[in-house]
C-alpha atoms as a PDB file:
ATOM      1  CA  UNK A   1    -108.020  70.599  22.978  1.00  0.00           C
ATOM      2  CA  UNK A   2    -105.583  71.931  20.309  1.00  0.00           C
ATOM      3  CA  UNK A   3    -106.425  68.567  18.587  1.00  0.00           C
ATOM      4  CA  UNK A   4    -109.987  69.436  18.579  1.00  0.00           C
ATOM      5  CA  UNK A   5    -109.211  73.175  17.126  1.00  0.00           C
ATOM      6  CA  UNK A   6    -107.102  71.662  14.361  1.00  0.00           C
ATOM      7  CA  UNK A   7    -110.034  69.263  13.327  1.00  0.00           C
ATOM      8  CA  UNK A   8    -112.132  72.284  13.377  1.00  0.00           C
ATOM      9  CA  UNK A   9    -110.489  74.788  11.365  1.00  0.00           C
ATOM     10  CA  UNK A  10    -109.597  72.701   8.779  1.00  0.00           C
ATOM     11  CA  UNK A  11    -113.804  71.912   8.582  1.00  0.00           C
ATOM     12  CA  UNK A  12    -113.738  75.463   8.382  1.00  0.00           C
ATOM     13  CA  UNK A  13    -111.640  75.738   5.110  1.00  0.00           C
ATOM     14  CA  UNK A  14    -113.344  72.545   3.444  1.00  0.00           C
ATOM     15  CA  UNK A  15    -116.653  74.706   4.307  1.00  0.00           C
ATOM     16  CA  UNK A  16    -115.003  77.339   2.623  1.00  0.00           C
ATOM     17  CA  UNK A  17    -113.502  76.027  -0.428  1.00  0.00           C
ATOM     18  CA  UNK A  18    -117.050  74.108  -1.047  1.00  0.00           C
ATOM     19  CA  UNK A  19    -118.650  77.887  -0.593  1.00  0.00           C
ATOM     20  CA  UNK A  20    -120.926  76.659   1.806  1.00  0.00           C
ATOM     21  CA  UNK A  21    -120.797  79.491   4.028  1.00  0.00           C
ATOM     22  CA  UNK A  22    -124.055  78.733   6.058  1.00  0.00           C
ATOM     23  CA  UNK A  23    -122.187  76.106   7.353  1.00  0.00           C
ATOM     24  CA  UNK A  24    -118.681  77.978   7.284  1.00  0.00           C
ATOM     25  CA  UNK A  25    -120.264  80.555   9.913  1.00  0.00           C
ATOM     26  CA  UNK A  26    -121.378  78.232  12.138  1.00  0.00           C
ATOM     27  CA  UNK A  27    -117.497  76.303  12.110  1.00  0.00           C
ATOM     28  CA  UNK A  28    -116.605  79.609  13.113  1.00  0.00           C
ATOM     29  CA  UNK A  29    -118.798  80.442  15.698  1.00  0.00           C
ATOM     30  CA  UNK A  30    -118.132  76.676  17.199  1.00  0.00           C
ATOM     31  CA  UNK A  31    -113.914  77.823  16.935  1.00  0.00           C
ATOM     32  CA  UNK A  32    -114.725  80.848  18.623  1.00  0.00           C
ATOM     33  CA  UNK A  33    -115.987  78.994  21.816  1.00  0.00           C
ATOM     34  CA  UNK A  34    -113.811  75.769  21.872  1.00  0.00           C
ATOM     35  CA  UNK A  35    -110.875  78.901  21.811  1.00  0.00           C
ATOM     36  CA  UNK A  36    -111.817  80.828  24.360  1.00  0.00           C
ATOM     37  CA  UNK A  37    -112.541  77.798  26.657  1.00  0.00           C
ATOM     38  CA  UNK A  38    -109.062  76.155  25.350  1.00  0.00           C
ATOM     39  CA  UNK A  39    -107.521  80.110  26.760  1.00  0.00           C
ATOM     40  CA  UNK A  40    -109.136  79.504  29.947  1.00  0.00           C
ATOM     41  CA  UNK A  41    -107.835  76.139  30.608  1.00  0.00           C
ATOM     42  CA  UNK A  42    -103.991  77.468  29.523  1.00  0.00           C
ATOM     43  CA  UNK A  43    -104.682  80.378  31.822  1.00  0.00           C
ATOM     44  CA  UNK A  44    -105.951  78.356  34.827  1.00  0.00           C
ATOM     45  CA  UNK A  45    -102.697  76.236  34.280  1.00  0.00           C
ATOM     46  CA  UNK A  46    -100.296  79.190  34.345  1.00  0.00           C
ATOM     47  CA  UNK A  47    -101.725  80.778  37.416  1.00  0.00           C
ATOM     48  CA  UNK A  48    -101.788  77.028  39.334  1.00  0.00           C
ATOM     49  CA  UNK A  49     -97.849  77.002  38.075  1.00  0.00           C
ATOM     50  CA  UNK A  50     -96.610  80.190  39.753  1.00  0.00           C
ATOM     51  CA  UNK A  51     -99.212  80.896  42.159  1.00  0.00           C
ATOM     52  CA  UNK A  52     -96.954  83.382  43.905  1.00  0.00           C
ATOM     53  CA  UNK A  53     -97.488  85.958  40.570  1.00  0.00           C
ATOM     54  CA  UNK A  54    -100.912  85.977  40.495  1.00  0.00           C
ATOM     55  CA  UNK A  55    -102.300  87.225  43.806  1.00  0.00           C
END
């Protein structure tokens, strides 16, 4: 997953550098969900490591 972000951020700057911003927007709104899923996943990890904490 954090492999995937890289690769997808850096599309974001080459978007950016190449001021194609149509495209730079839509990088972003693709980062925006492969983040928030890659938060869940971490977060479903942590809780299934010390189960006791989270009740």
């Amino acid at each position: 997953m954090l492999h995937r972000h890289l690769d997808l951020t850096k599309s974001e700057a080459v978007k950016i550098l190449k001021k194609n911003y149509e495209a730079d927007i839509a990088t972003y709104d693709e980062i925006e969900k492969q983040a928030l899923e890659m938060a869940d996943v971490l977060a479903e990890g942590i809780v299934s490591q010390f189960p006791n904490k989270f009740s």
